[in-house]
Protein backbone atom coordinates (compact mmCIF):
# COMPACT_ATOMS: atom_id res chain seq x y z
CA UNK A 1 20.07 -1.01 -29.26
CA UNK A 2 18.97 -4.18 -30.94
CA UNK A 3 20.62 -7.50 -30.10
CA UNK A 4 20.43 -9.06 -33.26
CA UNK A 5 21.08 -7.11 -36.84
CA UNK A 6 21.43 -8.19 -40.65
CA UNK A 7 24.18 -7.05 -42.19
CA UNK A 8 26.38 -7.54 -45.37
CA UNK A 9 29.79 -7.20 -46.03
CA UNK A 10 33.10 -8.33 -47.11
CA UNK A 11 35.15 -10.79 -45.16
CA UNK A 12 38.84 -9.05 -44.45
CA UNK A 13 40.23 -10.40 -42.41
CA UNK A 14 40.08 -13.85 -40.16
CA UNK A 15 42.44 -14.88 -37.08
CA UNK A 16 41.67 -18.24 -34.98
CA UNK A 17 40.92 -18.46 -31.51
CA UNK A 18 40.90 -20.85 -28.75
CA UNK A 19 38.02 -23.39 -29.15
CA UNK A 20 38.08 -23.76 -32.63
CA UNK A 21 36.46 -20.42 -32.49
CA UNK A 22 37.39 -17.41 -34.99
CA UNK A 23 37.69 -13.77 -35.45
CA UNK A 24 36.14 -12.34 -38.68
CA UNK A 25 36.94 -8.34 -39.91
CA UNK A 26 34.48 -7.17 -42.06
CA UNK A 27 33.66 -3.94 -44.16
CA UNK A 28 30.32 -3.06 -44.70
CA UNK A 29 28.52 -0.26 -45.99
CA UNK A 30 28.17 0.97 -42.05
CA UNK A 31 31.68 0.58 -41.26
CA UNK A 32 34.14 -1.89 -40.05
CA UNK A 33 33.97 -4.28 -37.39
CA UNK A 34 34.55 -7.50 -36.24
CA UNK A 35 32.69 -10.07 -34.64
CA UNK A 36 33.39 -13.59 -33.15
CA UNK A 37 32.52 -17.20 -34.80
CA UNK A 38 31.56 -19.53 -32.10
CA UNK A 39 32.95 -22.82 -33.96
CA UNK A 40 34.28 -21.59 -36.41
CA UNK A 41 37.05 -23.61 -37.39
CA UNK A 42 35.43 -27.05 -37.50
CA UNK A 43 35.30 -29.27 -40.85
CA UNK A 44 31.77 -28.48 -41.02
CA UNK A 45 29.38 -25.30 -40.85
CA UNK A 46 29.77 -22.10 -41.77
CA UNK A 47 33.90 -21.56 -42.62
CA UNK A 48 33.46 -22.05 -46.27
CA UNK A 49 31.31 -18.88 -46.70
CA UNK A 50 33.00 -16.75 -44.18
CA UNK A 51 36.64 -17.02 -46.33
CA UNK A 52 38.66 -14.11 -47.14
CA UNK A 53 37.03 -11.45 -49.78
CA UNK A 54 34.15 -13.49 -49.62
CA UNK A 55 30.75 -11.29 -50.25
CA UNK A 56 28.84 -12.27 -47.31
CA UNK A 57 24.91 -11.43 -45.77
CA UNK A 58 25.25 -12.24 -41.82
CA UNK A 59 23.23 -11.97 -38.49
CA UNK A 60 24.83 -10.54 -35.80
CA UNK A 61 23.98 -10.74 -32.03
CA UNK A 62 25.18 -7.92 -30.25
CA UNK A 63 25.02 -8.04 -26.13
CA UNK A 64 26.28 -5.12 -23.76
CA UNK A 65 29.72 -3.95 -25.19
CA UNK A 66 31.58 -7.15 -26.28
CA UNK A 67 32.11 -8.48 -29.69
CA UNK A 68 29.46 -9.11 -31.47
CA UNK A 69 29.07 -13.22 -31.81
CA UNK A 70 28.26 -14.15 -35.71
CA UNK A 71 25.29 -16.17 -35.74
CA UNK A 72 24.26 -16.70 -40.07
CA UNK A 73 26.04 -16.75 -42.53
CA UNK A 74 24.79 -16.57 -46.25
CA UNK A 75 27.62 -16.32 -49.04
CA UNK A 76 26.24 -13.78 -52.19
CA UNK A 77 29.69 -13.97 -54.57
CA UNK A 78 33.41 -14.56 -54.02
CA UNK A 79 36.06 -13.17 -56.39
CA UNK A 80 37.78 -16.20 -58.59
CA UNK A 81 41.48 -15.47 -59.33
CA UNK A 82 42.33 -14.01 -56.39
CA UNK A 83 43.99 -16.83 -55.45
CA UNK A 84 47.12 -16.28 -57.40
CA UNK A 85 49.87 -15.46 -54.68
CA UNK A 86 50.53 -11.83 -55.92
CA UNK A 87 46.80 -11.11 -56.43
CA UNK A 88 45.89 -11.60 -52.94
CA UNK A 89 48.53 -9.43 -51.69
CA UNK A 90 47.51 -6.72 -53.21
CA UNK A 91 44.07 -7.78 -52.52
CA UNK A 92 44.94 -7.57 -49.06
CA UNK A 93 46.61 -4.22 -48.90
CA UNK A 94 43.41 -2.63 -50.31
CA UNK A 95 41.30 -4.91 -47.81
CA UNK A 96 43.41 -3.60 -44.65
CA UNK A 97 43.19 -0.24 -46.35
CA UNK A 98 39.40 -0.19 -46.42
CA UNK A 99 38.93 -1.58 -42.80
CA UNK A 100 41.08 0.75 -41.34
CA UNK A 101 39.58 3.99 -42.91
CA UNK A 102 35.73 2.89 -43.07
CA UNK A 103 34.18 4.88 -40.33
CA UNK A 104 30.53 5.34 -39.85
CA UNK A 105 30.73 8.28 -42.07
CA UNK A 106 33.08 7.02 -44.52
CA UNK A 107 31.80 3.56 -45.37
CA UNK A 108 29.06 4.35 -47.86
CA UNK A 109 31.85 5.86 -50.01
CA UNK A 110 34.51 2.92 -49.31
CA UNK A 111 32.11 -0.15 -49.53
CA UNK A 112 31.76 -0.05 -53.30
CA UNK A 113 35.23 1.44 -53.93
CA UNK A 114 36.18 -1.58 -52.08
CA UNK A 115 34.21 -4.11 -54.09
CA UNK A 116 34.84 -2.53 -57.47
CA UNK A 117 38.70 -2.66 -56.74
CA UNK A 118 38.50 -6.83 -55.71
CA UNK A 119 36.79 -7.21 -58.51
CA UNK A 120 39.43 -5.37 -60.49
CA UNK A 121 42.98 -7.15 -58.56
CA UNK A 122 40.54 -10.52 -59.42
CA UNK A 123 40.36 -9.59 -63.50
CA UNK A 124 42.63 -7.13 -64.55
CA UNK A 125 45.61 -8.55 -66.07
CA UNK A 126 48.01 -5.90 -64.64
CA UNK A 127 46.75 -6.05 -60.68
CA UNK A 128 48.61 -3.04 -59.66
CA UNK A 129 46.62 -0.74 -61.83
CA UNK A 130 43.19 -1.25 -60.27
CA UNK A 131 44.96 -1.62 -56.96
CA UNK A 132 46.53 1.95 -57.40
CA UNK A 133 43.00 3.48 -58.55
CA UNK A 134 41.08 2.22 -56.03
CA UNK A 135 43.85 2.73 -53.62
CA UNK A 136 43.99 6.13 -53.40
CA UNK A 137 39.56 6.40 -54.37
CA UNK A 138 40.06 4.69 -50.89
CA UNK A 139 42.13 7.09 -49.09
CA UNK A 140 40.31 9.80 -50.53
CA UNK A 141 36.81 8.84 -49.60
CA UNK A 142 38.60 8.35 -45.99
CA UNK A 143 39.77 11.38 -46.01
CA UNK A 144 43.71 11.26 -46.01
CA UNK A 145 44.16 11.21 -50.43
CA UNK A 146 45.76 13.91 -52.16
CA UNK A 147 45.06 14.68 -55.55
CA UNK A 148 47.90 13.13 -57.58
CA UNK A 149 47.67 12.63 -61.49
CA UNK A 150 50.45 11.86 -64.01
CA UNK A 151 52.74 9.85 -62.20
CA UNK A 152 53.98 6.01 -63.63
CA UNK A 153 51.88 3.54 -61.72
CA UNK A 154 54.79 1.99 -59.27
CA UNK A 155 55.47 5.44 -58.23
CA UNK A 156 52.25 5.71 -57.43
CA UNK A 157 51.76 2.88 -55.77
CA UNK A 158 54.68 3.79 -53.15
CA UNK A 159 53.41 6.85 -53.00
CA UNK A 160 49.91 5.47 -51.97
CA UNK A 161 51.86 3.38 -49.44
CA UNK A 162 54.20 5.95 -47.96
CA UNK A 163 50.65 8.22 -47.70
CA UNK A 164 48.32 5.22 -46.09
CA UNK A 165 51.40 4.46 -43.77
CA UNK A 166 52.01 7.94 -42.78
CA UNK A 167 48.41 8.77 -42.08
CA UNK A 168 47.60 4.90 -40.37
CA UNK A 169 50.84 3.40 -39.28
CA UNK A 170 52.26 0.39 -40.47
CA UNK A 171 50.01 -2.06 -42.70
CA UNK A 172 51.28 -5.78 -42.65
CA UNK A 173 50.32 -6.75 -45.68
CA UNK A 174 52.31 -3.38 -47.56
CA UNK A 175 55.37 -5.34 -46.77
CA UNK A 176 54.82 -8.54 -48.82
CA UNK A 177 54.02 -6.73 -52.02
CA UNK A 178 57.47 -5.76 -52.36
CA UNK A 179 56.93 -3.46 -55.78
């Protein structure tokens, strides 16, 4: 196996650790993972590239079976507008959505399903609609969608809820949207 590897991906997720050091989640066309940022917290460095639904190119170093430790960072595009409060809860439903279903086998269908629907949430001026599209392209290229067409879009956005919930367990951020 080789220690270090180039990589690209979208930044999901991010929890602090002790030592000013961070935990990244991050879907790439080879699947999830995560991986540590030694420092990752301070003023300086690498944070501002490593945000959430950030487009990122990174090195990883990869030794025995721990975390991988993040070691470059290069930022390639971030999605404006996602700021907006609602936006970036729905942005982070499909995020946690993606992460949890891109296996290995899965992720070269998720990845751009992934992007496409940020990009969407970001520009659309109703977010929910290219939240419920990619939503269930999502589920489906993971494996767990049913083919549903027809129904009004909140409808189908519970139903793409109930579904994700019932096939993954419980997803945090599903409880914020609040449709």
């Amino acid at each position: 196996m080789e220690r270090y590897r180039l990589e690209e991906g979208i930044v999901v997720g991010r929890k602090p650790l002790p030592q000013g050091d961070l935990l990244l989640r991050l879907v790439t066309p080879r699947g999830s993972l995560e991986a540590v940022v030694r420092k990752g917290q301070r003023p300086t460095g690498r944070t501002g590239r490593l945000s959430l639904f950030h487009h990122v190119r990174f090195q990883l170093y990869a030794k025995g079976e721990g975390l991988p430790t993040l070691t470059q960072a290069e930022l390639l595009g971030r999605l404006h507008g996602l700021e907006a409060p609602r936006r970036f809860l729905l942005a982070a439903f499909l995020a946690e959505l993606a992460y949890r279903l891109a296996s290995p086998e899965a992720a070269p269908r998720i990845y751009p399903l992934l992007v496409s629907g940020l990009r969407g949430i970001a520009k659309h001026e109703d977010p929910l609609l290219p939240l419920v599209w990619a939503g269930w392209r999502v589920a489906k290229a993971g494996g767990i969608g049913p083919n549903l067409e027809g129904a009004p879009l909140n409808r189908l956005f519970l139903a793409l809820k109930a579904h994700a919930e019932e096939a993954l367990g419980p997803l945090r951020s599903a409880e914020a949207i609040g449709v």
